[in-house]
C-alpha atoms as a PDB file:
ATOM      1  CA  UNK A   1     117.502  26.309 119.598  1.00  0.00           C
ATOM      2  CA  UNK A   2     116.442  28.112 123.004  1.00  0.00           C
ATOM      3  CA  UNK A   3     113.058  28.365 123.527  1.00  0.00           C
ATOM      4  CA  UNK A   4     113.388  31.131 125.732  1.00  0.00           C
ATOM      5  CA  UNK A   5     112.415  35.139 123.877  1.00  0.00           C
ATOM      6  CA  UNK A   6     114.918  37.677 123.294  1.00  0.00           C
ATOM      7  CA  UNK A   7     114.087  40.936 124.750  1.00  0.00           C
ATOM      8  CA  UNK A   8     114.323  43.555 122.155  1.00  0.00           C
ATOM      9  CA  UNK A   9     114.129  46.791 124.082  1.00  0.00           C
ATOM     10  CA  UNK A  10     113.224  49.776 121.587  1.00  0.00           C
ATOM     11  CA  UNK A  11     111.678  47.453 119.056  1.00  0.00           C
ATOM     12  CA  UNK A  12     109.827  50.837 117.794  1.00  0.00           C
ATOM     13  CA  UNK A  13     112.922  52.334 116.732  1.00  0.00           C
ATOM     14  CA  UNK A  14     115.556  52.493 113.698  1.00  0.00           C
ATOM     15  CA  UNK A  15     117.416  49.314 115.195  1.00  0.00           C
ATOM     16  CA  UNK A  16     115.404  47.685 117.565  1.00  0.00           C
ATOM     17  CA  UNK A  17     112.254  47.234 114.594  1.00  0.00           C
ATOM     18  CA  UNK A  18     115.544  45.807 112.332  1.00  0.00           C
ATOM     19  CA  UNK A  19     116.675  43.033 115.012  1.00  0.00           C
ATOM     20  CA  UNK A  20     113.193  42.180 115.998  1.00  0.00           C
ATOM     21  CA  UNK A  21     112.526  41.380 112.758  1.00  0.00           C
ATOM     22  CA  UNK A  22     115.292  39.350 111.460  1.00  0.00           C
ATOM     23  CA  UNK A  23     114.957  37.124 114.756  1.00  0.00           C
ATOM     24  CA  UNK A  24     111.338  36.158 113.887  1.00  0.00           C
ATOM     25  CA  UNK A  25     112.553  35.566 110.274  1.00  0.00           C
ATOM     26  CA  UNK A  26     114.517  33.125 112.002  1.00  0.00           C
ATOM     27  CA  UNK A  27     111.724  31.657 114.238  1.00  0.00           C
ATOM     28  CA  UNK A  28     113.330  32.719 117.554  1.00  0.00           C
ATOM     29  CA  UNK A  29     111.078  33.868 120.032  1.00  0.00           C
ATOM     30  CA  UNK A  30     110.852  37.192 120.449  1.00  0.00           C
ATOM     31  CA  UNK A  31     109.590  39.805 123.036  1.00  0.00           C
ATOM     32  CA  UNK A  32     108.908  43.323 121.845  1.00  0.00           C
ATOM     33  CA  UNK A  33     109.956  45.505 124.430  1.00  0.00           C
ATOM     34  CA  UNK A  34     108.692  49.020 124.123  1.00  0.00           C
ATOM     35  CA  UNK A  35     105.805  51.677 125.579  1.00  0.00           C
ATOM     36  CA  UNK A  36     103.246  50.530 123.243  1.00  0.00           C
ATOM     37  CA  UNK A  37     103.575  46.789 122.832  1.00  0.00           C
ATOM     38  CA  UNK A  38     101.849  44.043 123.886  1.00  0.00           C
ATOM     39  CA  UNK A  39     105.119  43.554 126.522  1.00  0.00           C
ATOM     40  CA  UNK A  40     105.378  46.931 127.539  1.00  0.00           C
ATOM     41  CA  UNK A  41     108.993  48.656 128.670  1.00  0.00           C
ATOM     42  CA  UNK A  42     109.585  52.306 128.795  1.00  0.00           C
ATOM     43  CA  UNK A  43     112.834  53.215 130.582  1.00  0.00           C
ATOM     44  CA  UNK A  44     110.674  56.251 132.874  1.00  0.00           C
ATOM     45  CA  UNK A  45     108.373  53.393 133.759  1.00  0.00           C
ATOM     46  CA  UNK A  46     111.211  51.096 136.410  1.00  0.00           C
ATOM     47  CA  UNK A  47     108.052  48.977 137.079  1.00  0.00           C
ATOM     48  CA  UNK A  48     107.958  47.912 133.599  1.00  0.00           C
ATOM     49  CA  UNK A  49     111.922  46.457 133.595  1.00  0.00           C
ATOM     50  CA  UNK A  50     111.182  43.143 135.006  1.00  0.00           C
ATOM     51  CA  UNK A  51     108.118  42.061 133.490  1.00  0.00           C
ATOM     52  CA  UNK A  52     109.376  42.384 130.214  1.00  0.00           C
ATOM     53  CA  UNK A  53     112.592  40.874 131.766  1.00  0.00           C
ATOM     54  CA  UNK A  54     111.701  37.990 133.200  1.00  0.00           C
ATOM     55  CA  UNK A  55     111.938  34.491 131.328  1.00  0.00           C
ATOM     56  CA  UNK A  56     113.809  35.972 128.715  1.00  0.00           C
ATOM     57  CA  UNK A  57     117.502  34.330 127.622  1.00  0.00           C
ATOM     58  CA  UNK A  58     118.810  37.837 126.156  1.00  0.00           C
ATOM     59  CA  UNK A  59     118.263  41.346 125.509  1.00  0.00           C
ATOM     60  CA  UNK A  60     118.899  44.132 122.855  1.00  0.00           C
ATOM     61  CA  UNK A  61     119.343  46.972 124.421  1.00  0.00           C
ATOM     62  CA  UNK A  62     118.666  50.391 123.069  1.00  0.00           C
ATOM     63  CA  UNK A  63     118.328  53.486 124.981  1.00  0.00           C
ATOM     64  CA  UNK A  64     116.254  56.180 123.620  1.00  0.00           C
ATOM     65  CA  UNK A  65     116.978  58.789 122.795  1.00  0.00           C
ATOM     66  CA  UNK A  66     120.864  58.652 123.644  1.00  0.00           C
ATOM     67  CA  UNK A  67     123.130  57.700 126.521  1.00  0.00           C
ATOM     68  CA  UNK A  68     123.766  61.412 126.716  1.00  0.00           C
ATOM     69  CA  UNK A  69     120.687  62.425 127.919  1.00  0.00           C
ATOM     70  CA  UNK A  70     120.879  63.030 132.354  1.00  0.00           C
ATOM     71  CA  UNK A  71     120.110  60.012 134.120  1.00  0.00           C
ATOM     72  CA  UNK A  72     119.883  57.457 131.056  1.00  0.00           C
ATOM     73  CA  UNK A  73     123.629  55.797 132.449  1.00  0.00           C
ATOM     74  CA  UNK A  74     121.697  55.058 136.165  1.00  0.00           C
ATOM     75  CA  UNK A  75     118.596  53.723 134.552  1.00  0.00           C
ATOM     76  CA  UNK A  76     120.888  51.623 132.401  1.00  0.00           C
ATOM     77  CA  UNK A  77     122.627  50.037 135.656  1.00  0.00           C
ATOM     78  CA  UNK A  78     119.459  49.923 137.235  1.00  0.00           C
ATOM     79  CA  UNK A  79     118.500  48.006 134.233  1.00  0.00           C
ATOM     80  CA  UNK A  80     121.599  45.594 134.447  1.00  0.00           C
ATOM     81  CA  UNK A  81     120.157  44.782 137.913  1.00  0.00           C
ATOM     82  CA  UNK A  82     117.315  43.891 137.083  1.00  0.00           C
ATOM     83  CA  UNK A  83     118.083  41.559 134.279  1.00  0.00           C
ATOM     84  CA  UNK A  84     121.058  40.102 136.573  1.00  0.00           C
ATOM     85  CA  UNK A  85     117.979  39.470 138.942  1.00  0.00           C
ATOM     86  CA  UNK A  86     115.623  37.695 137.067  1.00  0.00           C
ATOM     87  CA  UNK A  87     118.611  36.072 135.174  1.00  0.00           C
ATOM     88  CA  UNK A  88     119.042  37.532 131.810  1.00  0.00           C
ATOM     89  CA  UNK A  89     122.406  36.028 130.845  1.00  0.00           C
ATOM     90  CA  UNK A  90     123.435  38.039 127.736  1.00  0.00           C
ATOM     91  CA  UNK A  91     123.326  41.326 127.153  1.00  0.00           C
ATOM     92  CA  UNK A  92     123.572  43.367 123.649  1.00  0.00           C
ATOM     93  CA  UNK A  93     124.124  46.984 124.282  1.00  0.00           C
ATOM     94  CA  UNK A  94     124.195  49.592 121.561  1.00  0.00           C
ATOM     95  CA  UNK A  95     126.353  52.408 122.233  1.00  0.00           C
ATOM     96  CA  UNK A  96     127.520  55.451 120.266  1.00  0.00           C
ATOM     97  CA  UNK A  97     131.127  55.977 118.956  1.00  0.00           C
ATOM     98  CA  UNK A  98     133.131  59.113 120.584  1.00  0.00           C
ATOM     99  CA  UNK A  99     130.431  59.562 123.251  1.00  0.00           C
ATOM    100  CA  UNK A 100     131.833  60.010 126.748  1.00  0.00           C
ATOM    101  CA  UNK A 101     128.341  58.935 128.507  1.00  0.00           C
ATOM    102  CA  UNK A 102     128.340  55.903 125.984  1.00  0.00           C
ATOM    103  CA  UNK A 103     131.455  54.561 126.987  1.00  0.00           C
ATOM    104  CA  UNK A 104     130.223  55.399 130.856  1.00  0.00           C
ATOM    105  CA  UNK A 105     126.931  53.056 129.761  1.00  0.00           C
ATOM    106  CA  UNK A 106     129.580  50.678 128.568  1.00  0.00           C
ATOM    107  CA  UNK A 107     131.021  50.220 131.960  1.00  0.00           C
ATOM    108  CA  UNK A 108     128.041  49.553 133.510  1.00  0.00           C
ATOM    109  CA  UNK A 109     127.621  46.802 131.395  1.00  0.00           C
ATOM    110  CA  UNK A 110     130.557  45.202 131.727  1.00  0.00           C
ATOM    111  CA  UNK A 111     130.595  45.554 135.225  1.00  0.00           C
ATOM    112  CA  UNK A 112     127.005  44.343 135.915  1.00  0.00           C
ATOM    113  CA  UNK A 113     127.913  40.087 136.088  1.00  0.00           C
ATOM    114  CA  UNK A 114     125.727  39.666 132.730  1.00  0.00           C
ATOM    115  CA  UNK A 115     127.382  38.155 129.727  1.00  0.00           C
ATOM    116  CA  UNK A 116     127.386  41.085 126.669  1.00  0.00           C
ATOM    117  CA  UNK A 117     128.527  42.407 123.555  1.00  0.00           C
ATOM    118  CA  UNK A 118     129.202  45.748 123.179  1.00  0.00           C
ATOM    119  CA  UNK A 119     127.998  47.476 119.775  1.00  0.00           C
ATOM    120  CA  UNK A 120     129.723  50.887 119.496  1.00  0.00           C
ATOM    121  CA  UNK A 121     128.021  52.089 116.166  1.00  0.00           C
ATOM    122  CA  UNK A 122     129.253  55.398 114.089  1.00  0.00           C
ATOM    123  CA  UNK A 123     126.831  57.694 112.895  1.00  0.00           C
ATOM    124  CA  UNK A 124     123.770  56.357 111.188  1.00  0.00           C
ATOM    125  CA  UNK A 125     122.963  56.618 107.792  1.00  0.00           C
ATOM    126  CA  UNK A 126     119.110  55.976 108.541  1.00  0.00           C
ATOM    127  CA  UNK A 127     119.602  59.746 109.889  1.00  0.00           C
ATOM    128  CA  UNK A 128     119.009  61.095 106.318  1.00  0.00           C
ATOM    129  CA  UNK A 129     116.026  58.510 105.674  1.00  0.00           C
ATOM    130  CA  UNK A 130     113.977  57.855 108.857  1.00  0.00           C
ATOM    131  CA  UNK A 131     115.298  60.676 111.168  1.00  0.00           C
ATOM    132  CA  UNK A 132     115.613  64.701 111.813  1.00  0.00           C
ATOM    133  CA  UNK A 133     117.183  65.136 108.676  1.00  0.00           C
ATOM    134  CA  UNK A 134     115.152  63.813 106.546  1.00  0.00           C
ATOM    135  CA  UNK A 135     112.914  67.130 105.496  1.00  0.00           C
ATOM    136  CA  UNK A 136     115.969  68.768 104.994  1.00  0.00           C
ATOM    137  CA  UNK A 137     117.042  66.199 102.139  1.00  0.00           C
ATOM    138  CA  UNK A 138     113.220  66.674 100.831  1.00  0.00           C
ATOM    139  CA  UNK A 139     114.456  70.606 100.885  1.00  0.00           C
ATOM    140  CA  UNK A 140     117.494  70.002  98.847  1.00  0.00           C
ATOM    141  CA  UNK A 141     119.957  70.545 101.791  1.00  0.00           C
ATOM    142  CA  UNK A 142     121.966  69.240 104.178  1.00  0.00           C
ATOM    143  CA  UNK A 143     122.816  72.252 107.298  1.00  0.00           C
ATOM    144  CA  UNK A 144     125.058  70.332 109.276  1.00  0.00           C
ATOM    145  CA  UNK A 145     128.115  71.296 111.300  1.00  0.00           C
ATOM    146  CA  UNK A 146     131.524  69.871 111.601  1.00  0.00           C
ATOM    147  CA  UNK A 147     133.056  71.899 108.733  1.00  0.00           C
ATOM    148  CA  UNK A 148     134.478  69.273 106.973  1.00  0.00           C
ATOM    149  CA  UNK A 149     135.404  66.923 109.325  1.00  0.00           C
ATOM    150  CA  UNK A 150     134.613  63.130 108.126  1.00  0.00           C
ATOM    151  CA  UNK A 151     132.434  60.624 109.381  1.00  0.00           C
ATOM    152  CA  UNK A 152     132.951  56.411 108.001  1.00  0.00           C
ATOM    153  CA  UNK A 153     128.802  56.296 108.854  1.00  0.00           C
ATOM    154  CA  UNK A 154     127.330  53.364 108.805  1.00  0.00           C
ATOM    155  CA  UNK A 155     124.176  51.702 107.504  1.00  0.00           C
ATOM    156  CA  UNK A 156     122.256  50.343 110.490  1.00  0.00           C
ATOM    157  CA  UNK A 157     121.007  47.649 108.521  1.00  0.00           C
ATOM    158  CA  UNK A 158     124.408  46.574 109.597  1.00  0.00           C
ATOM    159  CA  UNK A 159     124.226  47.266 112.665  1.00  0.00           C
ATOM    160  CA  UNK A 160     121.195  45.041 113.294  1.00  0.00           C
ATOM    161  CA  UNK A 161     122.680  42.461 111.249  1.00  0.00           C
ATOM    162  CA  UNK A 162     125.956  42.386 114.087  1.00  0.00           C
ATOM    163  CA  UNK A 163     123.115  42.405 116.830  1.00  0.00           C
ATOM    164  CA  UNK A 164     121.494  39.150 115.745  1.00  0.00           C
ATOM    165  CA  UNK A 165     124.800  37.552 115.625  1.00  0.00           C
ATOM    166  CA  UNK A 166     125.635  37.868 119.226  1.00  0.00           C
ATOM    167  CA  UNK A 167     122.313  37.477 120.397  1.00  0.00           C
ATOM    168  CA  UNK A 168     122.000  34.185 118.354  1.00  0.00           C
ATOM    169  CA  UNK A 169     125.472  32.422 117.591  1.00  0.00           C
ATOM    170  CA  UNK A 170     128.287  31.845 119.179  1.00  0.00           C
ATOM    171  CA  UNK A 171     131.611  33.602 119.617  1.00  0.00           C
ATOM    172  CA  UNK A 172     130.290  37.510 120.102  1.00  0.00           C
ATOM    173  CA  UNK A 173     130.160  36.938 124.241  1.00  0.00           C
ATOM    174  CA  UNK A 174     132.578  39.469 125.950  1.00  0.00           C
ATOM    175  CA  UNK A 175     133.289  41.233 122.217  1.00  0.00           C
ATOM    176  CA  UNK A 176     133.328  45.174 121.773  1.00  0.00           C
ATOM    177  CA  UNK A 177     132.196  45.686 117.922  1.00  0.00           C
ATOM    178  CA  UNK A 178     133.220  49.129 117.044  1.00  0.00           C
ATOM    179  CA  UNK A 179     131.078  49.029 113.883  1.00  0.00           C
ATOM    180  CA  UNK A 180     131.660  51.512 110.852  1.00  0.00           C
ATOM    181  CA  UNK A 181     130.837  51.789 107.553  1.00  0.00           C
ATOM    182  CA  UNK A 182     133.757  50.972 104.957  1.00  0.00           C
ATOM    183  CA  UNK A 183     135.401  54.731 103.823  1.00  0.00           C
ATOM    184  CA  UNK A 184     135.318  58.134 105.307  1.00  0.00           C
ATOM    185  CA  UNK A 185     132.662  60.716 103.958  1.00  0.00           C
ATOM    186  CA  UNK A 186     132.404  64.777 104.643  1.00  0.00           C
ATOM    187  CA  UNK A 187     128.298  66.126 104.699  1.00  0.00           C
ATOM    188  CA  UNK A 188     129.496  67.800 101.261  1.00  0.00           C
ATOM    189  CA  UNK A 189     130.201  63.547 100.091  1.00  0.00           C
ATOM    190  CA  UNK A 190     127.379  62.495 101.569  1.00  0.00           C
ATOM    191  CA  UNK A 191     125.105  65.319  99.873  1.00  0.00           C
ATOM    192  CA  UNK A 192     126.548  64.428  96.316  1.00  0.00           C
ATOM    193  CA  UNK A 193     125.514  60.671  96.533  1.00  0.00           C
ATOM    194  CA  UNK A 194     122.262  61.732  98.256  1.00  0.00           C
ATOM    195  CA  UNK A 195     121.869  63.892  95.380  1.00  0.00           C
ATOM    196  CA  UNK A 196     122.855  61.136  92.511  1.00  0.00           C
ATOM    197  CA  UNK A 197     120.269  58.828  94.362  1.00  0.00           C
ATOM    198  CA  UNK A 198     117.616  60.906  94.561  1.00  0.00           C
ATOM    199  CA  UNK A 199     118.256  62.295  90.816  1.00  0.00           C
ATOM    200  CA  UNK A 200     117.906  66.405  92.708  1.00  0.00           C
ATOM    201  CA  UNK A 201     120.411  68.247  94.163  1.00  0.00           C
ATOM    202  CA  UNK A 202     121.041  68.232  97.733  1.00  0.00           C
ATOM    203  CA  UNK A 203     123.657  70.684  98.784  1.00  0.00           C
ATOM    204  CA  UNK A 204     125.607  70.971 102.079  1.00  0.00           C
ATOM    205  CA  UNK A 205     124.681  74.211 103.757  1.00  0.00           C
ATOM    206  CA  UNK A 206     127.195  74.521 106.348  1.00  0.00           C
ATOM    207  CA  UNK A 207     126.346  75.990 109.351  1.00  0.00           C
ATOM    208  CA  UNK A 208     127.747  76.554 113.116  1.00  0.00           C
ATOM    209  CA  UNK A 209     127.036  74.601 116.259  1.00  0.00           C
ATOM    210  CA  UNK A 210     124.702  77.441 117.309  1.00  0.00           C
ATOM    211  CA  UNK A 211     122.743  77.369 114.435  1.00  0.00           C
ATOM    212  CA  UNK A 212     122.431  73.225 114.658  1.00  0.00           C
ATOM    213  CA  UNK A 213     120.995  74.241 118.079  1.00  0.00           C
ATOM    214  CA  UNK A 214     118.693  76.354 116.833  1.00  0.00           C
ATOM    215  CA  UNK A 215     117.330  73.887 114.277  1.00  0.00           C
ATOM    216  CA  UNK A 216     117.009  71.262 116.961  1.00  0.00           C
ATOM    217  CA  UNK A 217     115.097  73.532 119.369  1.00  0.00           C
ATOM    218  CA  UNK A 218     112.710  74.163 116.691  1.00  0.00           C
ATOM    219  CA  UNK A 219     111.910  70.837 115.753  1.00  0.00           C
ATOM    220  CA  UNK A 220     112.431  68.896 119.601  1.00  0.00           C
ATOM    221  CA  UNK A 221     112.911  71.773 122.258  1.00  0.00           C
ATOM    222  CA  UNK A 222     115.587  73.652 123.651  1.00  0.00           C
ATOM    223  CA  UNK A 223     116.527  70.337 126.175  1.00  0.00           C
ATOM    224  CA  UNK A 224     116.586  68.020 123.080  1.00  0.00           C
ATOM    225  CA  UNK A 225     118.545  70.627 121.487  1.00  0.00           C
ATOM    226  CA  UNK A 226     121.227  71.224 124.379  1.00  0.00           C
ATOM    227  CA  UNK A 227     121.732  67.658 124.163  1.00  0.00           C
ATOM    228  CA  UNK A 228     122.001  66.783 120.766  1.00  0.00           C
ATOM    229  CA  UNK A 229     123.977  69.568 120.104  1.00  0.00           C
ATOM    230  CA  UNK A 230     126.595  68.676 122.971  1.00  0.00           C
ATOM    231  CA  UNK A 231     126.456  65.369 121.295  1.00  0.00           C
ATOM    232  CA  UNK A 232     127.666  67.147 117.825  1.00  0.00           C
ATOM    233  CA  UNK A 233     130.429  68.999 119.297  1.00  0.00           C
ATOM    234  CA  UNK A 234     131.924  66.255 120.818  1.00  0.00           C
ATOM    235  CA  UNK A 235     131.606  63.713 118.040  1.00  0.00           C
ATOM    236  CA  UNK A 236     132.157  65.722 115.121  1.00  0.00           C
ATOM    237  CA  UNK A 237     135.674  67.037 115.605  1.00  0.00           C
ATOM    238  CA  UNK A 238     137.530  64.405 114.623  1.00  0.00           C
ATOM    239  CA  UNK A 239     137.688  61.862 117.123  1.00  0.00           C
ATOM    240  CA  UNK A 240     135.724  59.499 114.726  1.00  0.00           C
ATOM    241  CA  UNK A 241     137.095  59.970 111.221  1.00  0.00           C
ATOM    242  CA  UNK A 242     138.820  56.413 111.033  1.00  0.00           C
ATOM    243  CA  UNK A 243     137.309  53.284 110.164  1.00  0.00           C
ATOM    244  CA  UNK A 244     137.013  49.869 111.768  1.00  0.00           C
ATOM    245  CA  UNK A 245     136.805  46.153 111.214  1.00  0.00           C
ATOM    246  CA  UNK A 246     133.938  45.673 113.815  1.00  0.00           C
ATOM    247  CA  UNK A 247     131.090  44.568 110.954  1.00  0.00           C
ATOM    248  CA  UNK A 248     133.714  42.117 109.190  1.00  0.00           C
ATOM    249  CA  UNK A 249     135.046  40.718 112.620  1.00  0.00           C
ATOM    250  CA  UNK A 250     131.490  40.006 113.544  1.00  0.00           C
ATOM    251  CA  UNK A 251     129.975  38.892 109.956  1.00  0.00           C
ATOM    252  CA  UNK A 252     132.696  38.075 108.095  1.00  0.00           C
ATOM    253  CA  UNK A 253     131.756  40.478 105.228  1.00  0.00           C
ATOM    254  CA  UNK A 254     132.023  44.252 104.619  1.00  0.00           C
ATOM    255  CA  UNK A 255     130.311  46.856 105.728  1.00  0.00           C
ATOM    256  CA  UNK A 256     127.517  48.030 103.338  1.00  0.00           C
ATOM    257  CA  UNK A 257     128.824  51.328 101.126  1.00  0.00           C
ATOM    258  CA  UNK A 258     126.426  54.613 102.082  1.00  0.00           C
ATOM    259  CA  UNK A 259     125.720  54.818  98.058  1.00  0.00           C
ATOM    260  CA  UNK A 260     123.993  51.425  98.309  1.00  0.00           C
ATOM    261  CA  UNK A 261     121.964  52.838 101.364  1.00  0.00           C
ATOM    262  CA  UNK A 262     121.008  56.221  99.441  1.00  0.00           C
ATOM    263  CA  UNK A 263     120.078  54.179  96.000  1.00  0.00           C
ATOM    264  CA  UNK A 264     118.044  51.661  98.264  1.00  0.00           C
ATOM    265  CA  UNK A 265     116.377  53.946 100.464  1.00  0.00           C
ATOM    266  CA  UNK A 266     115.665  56.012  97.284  1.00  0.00           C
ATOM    267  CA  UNK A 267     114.172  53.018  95.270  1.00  0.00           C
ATOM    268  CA  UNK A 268     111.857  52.430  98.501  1.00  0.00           C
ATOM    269  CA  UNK A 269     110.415  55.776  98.510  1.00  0.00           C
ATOM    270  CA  UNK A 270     112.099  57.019 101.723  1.00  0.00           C
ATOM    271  CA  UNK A 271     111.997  60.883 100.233  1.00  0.00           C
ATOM    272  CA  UNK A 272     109.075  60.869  98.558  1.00  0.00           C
ATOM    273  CA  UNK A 273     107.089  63.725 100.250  1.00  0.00           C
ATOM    274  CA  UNK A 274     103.983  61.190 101.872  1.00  0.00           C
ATOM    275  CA  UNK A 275     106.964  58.806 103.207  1.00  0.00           C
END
């Protein structure tokens, strides 16, 4: 086994905590990568790249908050320079599926010299659990937009699970994992096995991409809002509503259902109200 940490760059957020964490269950050596660790990285910070660079034999890389937001697709070849520098040879990047800039980010890492693996993940089903929509499923509903337009999202327990993989065996070097869950689901699916999870209804309230904005600006500002929003109109009309074999290519199992998320995540207390 290599000695040498993996970089896990976001190991704060929904995936990054996830990979970090099944590494060390493994006893690899792992480096924490984020604003408030002990090896600090924060991608406004440049300063902070190689430091928590340097030494290391691999990196999961996370951008936060999306590939979509201006500037993040420079920082990440910036990044790609620096890790080619202090000689990083592998290179997990998590992108999103149907984004424009996250194929752009893609690029860059496949152009930057560094060995990778490309994760391109569908949307999350942690979204309902751990992110912005959350309160709403505490409220008993689900505003989202798209009509209904359907989504094969994905449990990112998953997703981390492909991550460790490629940063730890071999075979994932040079692979693009388009990574979905195993059927198709509309908001008004995903609301009825929220709803037989959580033993309350949860109804789909749909709304209109102006009204999504206007929920986002609320919550994260009008430029989180532009952005996420932008995000929503491009992903949610269609583009995504197949599925893939990127979790069985890489694991050699299926994809976890989204009713086994929402009973888990239920059965954990993720929307209990002091969660």
């Amino acid at each position: 086994m290599n000695d040498q940490p993996i970089l896990v760059i976001g190991a704060t957020g929904k995936t990054g905590r996830r990979v970090a964490s099944r590494l060390e269950a493994q006893d690899r050596p792992v480096r924490r990568g984020s604003r408030s660790s002990a090896t600090p990285f924060d991608w406004e910070a440049p300063e902070t790249w190689a430091p928590a660079l340097r030494g290391a034999q691999a990196a999961y890389v996370t951008y936060f908050p999306d590939l979509a937001f201006p500037g993040a697709v420079e920082k990440l070849e910036s990044l790609c320079e620096t890790a080619g520098d202090v000689g990083v040879d592998h290179l997990v990047l998590l992108s999103g599926r149907g984004e424009h800039h996250a194929r752009l980010g893609e690029e860059v890492v496949r152009r930057s010299g560094v060995d990778f693996t490309i994760i391109r993940a569908a949307w999350f089903a942690q979204n309902f659990s751990e992110g912005y929509l959350r309160d709403p499923v505490l409220a008993g509903v689900l505003p989202m937009p798209g009509g209904d337009v359907a989504e094969p999202i994905i449990d990112i327990d998953d997703i981390a699970d492909v991550a460790v993989a490629a940063l730890t065996e071999e075979g994932h070097r040079g692979e693009l994992y388009e990574v979905t869950g195993p059927r198709l689901m509309s908001f008004t699916n995903m609301a009825t096995e929220l709803s037989q999870a959580t033993g309350r209804e949860i109804r789909h309230i749909p709304i209109n991409f102006e009204e999504f904005h206007a929920n986002i600006a609320q919550a994260g500002g009008t430029f989180v809002a532009d952005v996420f929003t932008a995000i929503a109109r491009e992903t949610l009309d269609g583009r995504n509503s197949d599925t893939t074999d990127g979790v069985t290519r890489a694991l050699g199992r299926a994809p976890r259902d989204f009713a086994d998320f929402a009973r888990n995540a239920a059965r954990t207390g993720a929307w209990t109200s002091a969660a």
